[in-house]
N, C-alpha and C. Protein backbone atom coordinates (compact mmCIF):
# COMPACT_ATOMS: atom_id res chain seq x y z
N UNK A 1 -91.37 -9.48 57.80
CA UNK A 1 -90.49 -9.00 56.74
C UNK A 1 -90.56 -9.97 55.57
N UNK A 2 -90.54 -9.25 54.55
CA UNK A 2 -90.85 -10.30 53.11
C UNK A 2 -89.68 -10.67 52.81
N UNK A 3 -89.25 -11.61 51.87
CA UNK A 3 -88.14 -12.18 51.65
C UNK A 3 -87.38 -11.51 50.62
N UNK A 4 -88.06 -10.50 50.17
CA UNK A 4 -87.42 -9.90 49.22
C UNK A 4 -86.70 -8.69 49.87
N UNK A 5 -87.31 -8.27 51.16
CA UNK A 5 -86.68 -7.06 51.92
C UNK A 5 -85.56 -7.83 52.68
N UNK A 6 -85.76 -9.28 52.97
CA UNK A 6 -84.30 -9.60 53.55
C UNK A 6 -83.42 -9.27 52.66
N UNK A 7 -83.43 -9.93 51.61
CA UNK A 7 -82.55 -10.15 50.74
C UNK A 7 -81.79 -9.23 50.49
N UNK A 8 -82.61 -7.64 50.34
CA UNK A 8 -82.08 -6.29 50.30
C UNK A 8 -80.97 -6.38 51.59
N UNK A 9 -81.21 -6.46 53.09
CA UNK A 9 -80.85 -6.26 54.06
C UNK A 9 -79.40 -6.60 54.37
N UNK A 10 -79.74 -8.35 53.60
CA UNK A 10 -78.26 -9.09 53.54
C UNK A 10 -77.24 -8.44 52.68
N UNK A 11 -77.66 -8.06 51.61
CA UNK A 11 -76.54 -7.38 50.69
C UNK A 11 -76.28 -6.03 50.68
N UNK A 12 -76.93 -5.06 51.71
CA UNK A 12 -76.45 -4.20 52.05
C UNK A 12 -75.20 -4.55 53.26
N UNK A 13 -75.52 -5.25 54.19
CA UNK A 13 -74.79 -5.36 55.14
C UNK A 13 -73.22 -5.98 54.42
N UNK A 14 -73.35 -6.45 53.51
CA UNK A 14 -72.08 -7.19 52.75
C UNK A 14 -71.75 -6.43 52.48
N UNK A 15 -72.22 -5.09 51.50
CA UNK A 15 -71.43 -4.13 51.20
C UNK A 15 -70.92 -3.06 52.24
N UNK A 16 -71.27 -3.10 53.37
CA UNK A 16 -71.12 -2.16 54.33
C UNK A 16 -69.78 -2.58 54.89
N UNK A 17 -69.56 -3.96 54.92
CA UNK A 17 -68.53 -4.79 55.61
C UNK A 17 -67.56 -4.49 54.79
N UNK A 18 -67.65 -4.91 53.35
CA UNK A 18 -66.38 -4.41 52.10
C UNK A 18 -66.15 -3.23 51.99
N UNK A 19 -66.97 -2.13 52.52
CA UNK A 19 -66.47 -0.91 52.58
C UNK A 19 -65.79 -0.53 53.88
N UNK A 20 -65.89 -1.10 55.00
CA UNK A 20 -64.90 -1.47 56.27
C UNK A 20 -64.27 -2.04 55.69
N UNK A 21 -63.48 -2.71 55.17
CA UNK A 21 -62.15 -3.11 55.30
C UNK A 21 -61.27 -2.52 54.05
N UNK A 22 -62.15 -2.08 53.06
CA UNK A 22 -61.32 -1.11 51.97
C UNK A 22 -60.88 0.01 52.84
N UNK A 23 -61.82 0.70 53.68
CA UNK A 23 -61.17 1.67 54.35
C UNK A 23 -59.70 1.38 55.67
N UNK A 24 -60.01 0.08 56.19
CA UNK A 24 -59.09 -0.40 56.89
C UNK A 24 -57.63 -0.38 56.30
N UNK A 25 -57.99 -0.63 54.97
CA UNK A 25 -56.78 -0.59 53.95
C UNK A 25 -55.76 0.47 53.88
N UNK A 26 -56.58 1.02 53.11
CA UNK A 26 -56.51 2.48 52.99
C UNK A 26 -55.93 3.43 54.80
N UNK A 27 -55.82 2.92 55.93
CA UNK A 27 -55.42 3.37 56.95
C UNK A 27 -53.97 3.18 56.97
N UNK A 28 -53.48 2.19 56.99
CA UNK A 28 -52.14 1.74 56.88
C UNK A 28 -51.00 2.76 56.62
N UNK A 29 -50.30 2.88 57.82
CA UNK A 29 -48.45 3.77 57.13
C UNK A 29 -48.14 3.47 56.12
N UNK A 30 -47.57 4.33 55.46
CA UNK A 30 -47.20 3.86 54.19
C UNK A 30 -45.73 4.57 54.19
N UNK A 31 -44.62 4.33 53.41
CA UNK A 31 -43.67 5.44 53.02
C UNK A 31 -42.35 4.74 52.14
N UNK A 32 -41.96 5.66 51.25
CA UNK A 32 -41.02 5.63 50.15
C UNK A 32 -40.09 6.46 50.20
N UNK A 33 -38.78 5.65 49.42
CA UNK A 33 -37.79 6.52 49.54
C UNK A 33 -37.12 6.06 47.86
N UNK A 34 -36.51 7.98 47.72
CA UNK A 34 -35.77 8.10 46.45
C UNK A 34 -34.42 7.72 46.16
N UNK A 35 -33.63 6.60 45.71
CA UNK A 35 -32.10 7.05 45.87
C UNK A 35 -31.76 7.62 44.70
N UNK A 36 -30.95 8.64 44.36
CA UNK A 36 -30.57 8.92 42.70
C UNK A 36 -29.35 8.99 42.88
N UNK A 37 -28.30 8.29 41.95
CA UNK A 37 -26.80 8.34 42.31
C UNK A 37 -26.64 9.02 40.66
N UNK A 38 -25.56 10.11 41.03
CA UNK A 38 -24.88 10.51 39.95
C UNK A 38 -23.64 9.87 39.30
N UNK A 39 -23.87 9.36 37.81
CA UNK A 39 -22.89 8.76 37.31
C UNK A 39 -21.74 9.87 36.16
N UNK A 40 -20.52 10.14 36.72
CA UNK A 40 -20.01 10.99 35.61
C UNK A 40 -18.94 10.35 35.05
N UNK A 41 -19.09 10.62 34.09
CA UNK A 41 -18.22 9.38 32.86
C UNK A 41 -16.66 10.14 32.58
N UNK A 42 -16.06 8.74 32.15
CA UNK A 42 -14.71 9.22 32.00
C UNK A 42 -14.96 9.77 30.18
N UNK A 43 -13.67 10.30 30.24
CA UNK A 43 -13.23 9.93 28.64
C UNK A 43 -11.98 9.94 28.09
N UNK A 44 -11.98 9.66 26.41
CA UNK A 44 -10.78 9.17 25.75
C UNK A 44 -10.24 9.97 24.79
N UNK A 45 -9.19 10.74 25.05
CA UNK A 45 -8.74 11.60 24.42
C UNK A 45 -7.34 12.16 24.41
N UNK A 46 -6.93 12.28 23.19
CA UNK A 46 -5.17 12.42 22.84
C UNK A 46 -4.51 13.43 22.51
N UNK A 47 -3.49 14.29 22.80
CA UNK A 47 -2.63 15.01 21.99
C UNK A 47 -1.60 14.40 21.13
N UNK A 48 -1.59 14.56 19.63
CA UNK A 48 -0.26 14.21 18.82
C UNK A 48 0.18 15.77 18.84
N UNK A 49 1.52 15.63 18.92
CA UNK A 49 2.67 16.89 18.87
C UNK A 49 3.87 16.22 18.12
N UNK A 50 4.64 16.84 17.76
CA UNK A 50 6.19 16.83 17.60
C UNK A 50 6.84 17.40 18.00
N UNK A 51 7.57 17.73 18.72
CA UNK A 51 8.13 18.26 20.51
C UNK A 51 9.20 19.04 19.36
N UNK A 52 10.27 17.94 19.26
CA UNK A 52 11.37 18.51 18.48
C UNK A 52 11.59 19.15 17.15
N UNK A 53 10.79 18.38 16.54
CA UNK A 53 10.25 18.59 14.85
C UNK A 53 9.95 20.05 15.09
N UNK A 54 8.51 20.43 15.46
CA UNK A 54 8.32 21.68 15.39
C UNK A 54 9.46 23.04 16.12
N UNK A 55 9.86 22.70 17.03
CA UNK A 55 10.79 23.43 17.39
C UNK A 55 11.97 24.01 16.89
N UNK A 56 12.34 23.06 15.79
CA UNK A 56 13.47 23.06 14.91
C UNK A 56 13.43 23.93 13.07
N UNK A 57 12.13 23.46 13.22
CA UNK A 57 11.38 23.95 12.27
C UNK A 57 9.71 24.14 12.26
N UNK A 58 9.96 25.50 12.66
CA UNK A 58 8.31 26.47 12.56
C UNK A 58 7.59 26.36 11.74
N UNK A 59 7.87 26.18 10.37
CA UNK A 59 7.38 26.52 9.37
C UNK A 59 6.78 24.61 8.83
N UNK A 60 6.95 24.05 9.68
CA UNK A 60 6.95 22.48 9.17
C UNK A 60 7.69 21.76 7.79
N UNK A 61 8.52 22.36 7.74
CA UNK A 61 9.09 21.91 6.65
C UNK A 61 10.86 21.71 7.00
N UNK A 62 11.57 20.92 6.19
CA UNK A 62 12.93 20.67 6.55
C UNK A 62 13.58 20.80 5.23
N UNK A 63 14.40 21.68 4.83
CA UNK A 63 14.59 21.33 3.37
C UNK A 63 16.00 21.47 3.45
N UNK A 64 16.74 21.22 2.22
CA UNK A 64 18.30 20.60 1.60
C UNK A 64 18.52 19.62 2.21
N UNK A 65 17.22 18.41 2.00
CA UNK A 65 18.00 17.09 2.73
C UNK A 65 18.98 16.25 1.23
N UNK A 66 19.32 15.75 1.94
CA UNK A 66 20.05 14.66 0.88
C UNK A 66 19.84 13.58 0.99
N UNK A 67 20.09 12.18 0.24
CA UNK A 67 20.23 11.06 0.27
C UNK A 67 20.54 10.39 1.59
N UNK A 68 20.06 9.42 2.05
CA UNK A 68 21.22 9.01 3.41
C UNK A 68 20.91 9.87 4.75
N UNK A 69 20.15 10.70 4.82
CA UNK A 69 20.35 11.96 5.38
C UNK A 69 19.04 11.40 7.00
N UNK A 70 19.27 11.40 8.14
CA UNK A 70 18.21 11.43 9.13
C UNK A 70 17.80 12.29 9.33
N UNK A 71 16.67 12.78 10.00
CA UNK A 71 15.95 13.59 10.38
C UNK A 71 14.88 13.27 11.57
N UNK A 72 14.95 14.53 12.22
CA UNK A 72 14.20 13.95 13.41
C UNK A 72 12.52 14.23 13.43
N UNK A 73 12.13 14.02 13.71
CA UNK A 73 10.60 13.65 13.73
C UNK A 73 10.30 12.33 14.77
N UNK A 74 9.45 13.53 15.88
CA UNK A 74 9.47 12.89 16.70
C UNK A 74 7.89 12.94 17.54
N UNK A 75 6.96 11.89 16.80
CA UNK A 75 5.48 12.20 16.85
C UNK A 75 5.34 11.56 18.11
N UNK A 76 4.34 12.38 19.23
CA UNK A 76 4.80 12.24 20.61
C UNK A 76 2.77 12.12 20.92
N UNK A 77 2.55 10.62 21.39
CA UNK A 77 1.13 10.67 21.59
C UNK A 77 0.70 11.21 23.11
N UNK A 78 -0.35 12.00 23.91
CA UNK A 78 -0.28 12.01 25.03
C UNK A 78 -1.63 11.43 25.45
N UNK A 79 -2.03 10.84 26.31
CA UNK A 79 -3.29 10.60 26.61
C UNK A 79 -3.87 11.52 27.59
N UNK A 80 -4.55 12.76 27.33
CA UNK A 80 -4.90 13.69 28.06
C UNK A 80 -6.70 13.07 28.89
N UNK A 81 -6.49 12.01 28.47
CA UNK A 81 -8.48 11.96 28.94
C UNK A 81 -8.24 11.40 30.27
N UNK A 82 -9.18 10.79 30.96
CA UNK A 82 -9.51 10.59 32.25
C UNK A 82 -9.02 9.04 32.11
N UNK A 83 -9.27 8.13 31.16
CA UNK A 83 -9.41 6.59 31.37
C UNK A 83 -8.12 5.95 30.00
N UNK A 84 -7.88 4.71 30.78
CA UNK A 84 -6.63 4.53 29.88
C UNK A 84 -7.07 4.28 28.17
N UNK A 85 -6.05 3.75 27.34
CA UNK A 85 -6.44 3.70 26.00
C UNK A 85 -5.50 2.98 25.44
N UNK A 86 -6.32 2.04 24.20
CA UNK A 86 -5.44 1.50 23.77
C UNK A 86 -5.13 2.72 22.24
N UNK A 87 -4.19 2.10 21.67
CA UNK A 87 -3.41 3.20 20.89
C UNK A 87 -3.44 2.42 19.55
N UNK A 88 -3.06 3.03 18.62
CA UNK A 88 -2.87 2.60 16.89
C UNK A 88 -2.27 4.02 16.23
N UNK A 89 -1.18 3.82 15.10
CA UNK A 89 -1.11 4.66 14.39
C UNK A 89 -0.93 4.29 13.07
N UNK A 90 -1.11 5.51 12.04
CA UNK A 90 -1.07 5.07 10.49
C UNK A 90 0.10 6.08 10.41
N UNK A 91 1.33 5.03 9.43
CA UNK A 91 2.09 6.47 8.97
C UNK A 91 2.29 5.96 7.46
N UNK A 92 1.44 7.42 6.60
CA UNK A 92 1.95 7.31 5.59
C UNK A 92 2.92 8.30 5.25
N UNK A 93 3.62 7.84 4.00
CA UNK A 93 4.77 8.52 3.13
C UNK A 93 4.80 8.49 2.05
N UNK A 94 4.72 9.91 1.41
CA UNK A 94 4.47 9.87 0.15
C UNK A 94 5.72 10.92 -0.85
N UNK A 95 5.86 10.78 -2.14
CA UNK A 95 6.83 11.56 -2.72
C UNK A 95 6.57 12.06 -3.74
N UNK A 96 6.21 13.59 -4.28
CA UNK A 96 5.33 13.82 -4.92
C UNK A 96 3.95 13.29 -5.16
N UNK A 97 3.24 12.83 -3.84
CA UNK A 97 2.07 12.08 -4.15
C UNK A 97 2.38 10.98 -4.03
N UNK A 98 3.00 10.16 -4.70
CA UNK A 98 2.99 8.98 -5.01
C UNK A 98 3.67 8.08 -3.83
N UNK A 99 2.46 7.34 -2.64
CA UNK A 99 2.85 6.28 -1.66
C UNK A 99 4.43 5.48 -1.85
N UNK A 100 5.23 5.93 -0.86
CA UNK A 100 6.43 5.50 -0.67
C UNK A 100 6.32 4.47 0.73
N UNK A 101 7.00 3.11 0.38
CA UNK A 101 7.22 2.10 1.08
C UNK A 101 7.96 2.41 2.55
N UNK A 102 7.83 2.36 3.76
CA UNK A 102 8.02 2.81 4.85
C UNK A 102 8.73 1.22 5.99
N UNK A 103 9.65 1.41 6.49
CA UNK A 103 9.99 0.25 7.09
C UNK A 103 10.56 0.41 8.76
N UNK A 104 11.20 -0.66 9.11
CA UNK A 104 11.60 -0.54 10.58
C UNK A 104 13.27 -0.20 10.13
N UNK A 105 13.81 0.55 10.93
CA UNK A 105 15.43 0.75 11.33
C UNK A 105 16.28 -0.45 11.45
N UNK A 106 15.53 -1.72 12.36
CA UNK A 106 16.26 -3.03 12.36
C UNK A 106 16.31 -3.66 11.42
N UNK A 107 15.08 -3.62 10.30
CA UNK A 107 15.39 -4.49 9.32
C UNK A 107 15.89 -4.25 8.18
N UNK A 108 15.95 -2.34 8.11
CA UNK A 108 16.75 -2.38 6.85
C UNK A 108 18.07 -1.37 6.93
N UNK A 109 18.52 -1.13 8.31
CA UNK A 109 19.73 -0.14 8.40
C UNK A 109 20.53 -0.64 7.96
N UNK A 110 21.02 -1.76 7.76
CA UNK A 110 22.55 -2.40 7.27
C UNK A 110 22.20 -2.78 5.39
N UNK A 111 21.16 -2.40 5.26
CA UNK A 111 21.23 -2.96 3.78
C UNK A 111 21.34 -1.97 2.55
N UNK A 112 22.84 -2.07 1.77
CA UNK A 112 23.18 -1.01 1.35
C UNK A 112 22.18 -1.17 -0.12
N UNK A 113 20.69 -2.25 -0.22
CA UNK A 113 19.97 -2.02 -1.23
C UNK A 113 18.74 -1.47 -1.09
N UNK A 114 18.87 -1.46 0.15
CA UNK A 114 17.34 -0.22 1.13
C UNK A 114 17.19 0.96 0.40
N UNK A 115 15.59 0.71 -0.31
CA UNK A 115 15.17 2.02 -0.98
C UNK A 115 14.22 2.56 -0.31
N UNK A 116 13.74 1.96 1.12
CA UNK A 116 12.55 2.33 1.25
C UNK A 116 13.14 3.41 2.89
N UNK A 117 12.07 4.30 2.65
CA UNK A 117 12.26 5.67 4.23
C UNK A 117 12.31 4.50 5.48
N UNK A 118 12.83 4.61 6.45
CA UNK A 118 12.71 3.80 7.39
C UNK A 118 12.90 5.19 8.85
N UNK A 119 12.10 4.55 9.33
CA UNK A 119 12.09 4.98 11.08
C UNK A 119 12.76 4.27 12.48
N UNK A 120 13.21 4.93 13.52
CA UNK A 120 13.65 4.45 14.68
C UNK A 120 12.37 3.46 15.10
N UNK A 121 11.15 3.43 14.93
CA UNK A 121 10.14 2.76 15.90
C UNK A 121 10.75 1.85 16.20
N UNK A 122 10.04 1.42 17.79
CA UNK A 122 10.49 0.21 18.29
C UNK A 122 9.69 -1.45 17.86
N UNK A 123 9.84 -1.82 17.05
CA UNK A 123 9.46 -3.17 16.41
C UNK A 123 9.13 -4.27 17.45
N UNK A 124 9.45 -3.96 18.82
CA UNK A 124 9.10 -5.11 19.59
C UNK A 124 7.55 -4.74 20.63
N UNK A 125 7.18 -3.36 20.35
CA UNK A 125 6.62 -2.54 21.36
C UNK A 125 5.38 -2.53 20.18
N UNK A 126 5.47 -2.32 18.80
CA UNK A 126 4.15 -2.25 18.07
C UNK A 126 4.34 -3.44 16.78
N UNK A 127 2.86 -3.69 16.28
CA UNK A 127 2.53 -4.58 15.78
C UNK A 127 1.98 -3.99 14.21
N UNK A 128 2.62 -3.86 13.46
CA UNK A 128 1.70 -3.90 11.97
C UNK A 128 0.40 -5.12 11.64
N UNK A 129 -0.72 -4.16 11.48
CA UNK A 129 -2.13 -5.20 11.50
C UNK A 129 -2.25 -4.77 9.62
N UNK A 130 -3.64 -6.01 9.35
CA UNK A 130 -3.45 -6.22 8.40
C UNK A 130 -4.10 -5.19 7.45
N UNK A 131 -4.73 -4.23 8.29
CA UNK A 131 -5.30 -2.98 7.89
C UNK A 131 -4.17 -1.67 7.75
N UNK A 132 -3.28 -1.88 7.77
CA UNK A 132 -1.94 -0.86 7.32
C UNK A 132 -1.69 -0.47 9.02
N UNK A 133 -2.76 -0.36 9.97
CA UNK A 133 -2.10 0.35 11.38
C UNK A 133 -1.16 0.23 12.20
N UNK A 134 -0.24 0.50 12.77
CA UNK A 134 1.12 0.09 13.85
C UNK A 134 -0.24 0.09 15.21
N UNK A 135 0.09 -1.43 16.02
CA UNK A 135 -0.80 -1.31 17.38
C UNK A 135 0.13 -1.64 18.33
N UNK A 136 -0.14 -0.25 19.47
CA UNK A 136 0.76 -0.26 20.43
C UNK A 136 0.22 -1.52 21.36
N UNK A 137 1.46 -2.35 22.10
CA UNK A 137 0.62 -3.54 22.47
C UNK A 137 0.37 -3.61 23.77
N UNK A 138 0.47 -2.08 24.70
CA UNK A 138 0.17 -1.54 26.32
C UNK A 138 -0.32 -1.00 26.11
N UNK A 139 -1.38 -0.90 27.19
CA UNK A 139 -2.25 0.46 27.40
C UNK A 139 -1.59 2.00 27.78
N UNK A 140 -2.48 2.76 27.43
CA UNK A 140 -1.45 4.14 27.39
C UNK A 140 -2.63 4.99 28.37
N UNK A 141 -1.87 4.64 29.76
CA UNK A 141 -2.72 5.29 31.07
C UNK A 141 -2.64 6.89 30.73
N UNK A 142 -3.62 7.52 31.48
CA UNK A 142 -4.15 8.77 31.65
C UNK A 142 -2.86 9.85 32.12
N UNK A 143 -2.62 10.51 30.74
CA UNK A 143 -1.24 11.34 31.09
C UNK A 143 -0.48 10.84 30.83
N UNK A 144 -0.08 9.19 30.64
CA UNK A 144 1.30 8.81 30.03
C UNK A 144 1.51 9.66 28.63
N UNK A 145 2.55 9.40 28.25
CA UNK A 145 3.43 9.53 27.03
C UNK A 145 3.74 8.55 25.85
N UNK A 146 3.74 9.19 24.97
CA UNK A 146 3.95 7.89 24.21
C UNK A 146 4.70 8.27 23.01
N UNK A 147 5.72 8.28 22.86
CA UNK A 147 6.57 8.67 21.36
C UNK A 147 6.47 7.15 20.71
N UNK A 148 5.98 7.75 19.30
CA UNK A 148 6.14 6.72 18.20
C UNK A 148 6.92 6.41 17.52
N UNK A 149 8.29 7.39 17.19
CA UNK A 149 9.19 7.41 16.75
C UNK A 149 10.28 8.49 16.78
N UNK A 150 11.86 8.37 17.04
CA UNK A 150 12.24 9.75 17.10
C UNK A 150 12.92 10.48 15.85
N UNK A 151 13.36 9.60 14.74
CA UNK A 151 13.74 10.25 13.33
C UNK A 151 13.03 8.97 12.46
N UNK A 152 13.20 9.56 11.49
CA UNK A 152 13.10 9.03 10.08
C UNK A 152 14.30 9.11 9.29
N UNK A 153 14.73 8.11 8.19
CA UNK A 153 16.09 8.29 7.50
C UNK A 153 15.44 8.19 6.15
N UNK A 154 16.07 8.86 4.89
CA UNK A 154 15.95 9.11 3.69
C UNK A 154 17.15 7.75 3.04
N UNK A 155 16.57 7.11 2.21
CA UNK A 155 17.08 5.93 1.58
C UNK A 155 18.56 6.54 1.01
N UNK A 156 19.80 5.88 1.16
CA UNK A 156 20.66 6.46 0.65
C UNK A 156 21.10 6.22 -1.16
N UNK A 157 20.10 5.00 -1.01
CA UNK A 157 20.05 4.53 -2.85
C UNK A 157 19.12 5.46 -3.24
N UNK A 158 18.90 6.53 -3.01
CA UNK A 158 17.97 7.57 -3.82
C UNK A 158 18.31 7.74 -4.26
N UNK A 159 18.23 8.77 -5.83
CA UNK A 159 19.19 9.44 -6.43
C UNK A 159 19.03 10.93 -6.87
N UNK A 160 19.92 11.75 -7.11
CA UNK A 160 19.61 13.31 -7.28
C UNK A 160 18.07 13.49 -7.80
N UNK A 161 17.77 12.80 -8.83
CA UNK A 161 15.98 12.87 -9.28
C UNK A 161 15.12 12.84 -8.38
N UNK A 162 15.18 11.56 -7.30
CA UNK A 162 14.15 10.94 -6.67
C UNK A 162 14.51 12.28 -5.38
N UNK A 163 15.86 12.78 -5.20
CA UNK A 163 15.53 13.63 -4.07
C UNK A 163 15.54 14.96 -4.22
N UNK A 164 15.15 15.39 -5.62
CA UNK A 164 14.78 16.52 -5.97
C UNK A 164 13.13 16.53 -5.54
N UNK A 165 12.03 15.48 -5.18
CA UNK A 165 10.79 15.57 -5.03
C UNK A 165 10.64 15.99 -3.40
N UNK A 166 9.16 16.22 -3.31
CA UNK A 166 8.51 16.40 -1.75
C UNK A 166 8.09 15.37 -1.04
N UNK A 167 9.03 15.05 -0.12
CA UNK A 167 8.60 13.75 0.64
C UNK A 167 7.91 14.10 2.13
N UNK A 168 6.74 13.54 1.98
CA UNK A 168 5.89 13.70 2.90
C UNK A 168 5.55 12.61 3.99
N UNK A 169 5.87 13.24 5.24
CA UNK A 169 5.52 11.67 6.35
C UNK A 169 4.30 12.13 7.08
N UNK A 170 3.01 11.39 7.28
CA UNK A 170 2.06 11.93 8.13
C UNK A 170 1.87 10.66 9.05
N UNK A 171 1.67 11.34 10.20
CA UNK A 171 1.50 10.54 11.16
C UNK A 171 -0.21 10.15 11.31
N UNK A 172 -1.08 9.77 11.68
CA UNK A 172 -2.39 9.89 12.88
C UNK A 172 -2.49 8.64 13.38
N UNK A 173 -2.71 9.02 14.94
CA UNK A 173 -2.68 8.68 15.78
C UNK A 173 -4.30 8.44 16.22
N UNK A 174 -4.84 7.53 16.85
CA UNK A 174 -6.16 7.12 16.95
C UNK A 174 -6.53 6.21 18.33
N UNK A 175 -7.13 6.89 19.17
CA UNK A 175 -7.26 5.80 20.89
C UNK A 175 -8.55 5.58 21.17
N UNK A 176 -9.06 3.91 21.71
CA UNK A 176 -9.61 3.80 21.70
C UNK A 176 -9.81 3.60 23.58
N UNK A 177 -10.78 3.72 24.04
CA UNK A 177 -11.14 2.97 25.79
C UNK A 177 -10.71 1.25 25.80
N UNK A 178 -9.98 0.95 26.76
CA UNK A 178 -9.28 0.07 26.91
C UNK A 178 -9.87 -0.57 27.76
N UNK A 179 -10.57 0.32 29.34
CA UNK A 179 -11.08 -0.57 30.15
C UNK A 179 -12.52 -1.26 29.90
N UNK A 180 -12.77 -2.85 29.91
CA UNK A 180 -13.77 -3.22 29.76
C UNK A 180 -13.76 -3.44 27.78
N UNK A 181 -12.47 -3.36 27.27
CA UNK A 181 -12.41 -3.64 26.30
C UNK A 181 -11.52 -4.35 25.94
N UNK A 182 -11.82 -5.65 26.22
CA UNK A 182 -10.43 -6.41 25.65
C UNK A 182 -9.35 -6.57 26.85
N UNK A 183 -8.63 -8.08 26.86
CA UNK A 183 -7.51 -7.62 27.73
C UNK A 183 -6.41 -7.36 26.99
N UNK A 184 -6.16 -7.29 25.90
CA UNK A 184 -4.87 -7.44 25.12
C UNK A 184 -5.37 -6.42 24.00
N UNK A 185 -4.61 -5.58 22.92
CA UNK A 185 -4.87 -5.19 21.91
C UNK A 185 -5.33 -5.49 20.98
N UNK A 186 -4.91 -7.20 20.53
CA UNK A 186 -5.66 -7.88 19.60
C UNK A 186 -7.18 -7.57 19.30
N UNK A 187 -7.65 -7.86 21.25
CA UNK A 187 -9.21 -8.43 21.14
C UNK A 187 -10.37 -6.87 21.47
N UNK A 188 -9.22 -5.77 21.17
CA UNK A 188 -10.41 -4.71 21.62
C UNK A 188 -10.90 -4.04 20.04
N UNK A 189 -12.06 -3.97 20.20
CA UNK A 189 -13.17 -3.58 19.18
C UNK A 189 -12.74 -2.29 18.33
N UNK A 190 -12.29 -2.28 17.82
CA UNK A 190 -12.24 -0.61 17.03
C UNK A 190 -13.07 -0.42 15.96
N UNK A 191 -13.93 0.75 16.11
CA UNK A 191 -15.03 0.37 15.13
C UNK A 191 -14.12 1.37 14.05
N UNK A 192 -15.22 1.22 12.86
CA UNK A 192 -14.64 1.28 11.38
C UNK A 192 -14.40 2.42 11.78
N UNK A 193 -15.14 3.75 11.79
CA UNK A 193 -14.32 5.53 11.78
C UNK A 193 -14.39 5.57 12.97
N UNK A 194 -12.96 6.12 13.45
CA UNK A 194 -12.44 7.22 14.36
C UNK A 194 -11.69 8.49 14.16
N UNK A 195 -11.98 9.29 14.64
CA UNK A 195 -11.78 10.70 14.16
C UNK A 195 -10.43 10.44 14.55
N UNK A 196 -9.15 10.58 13.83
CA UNK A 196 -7.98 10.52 14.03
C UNK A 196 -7.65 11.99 15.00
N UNK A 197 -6.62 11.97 15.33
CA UNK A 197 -5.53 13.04 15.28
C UNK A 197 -4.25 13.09 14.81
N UNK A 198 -3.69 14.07 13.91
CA UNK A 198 -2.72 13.61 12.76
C UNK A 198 -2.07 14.67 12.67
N UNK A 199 -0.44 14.56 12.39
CA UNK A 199 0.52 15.18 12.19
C UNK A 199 1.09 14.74 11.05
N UNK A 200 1.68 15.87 10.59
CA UNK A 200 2.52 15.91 9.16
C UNK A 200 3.38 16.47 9.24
């Protein structure tokens, strides 16, 4: 045998061997498994109502008030979603248009120079931020309740002019997901737009 036909001989047999054990490979059990877990998400979502307000008056309107005069309005938040929420509201007031100054019941019921509308809210329960919003400072679990206020009072230093106009109070109300956001109200994220929900 010539040395050139070994040579053939040897490197066939090498490849014969690498093709035994690719196939050896290739013999082996093999087997896999799928897990797929379904994730279904909560969510965050509110009813504003006025329980009493509307009941009293259908038509949303209250008229022959006078000076001095309370009224009830009683903007009632509910948390209808699945997961708790933190809470914020804006209330403006306006009189013919023109933004009227809005205050707490404690700080200006005894002052017979109080010109400004004031409300029952509870002053120890929400926080005026520096963006105009009242922040409720508990979370408002799934189905709780939440009244923001139960009347409003008309300044009694008004005078026949100032309460000849249309004074307008609008509430909206705005919730954000609480869990995994923040432990306190301060520190949870509210981004710039949220689609309010709002009463007038």
């Amino acid at each position: 045998m010539t040395k050139k036909k070994k040579l053939t001989l040897i490197v066939t047999c090498v490849a014969l061997v690498a093709a035994i054990a690719v196939g050896g490979t290739l013999a082996w059990f093999t087997d896999s498994k799928d897990v797929t877990n379904t994730v279904t998400f909560g969510n965050v979502k509110i009813d504003l109502t006025e329980p009493q307000f509307s009941q009293n008056n259908p038509n949303n309107t209250i008229s022959n008030v006078v000076p001095g005069q309370t009224i009830t309005k009683d903007p009632t938040i509910r948390n209808t979603g699945n997961n708790p929420c933190w809470i914020r509201v804006k209330i403006d007031a306006t009189l013919d248009g023109k933004p009227v100054d809005l205050a707490f019941k404690n700080d200006v019921a005894n002052d017979p120079n109080n010109d400004k509308v004031y409300t029952d809210m509870e002053k120890g329960n929400w926080e005026k931020g520096a963006d105009g919003y009242f922040y409720w400072k508990s979370r408002l679990d799934s189905n709780g309740e939440l009244k923001v206020f139960n009347e409003a009072t008309i300044p009694g230093k008004w005078d026949n002019d100032t309460a000849k106009g249309e004074l307008k109070i609008t509430v909206k109300a705005e919730a954000l997901q609480a869990t995994n956001n923040g432990n306190a109200y301060q520190e949870a994220k509210w981004p710039d737009t949220v689609k309010p929900a709002s009463q007038s």
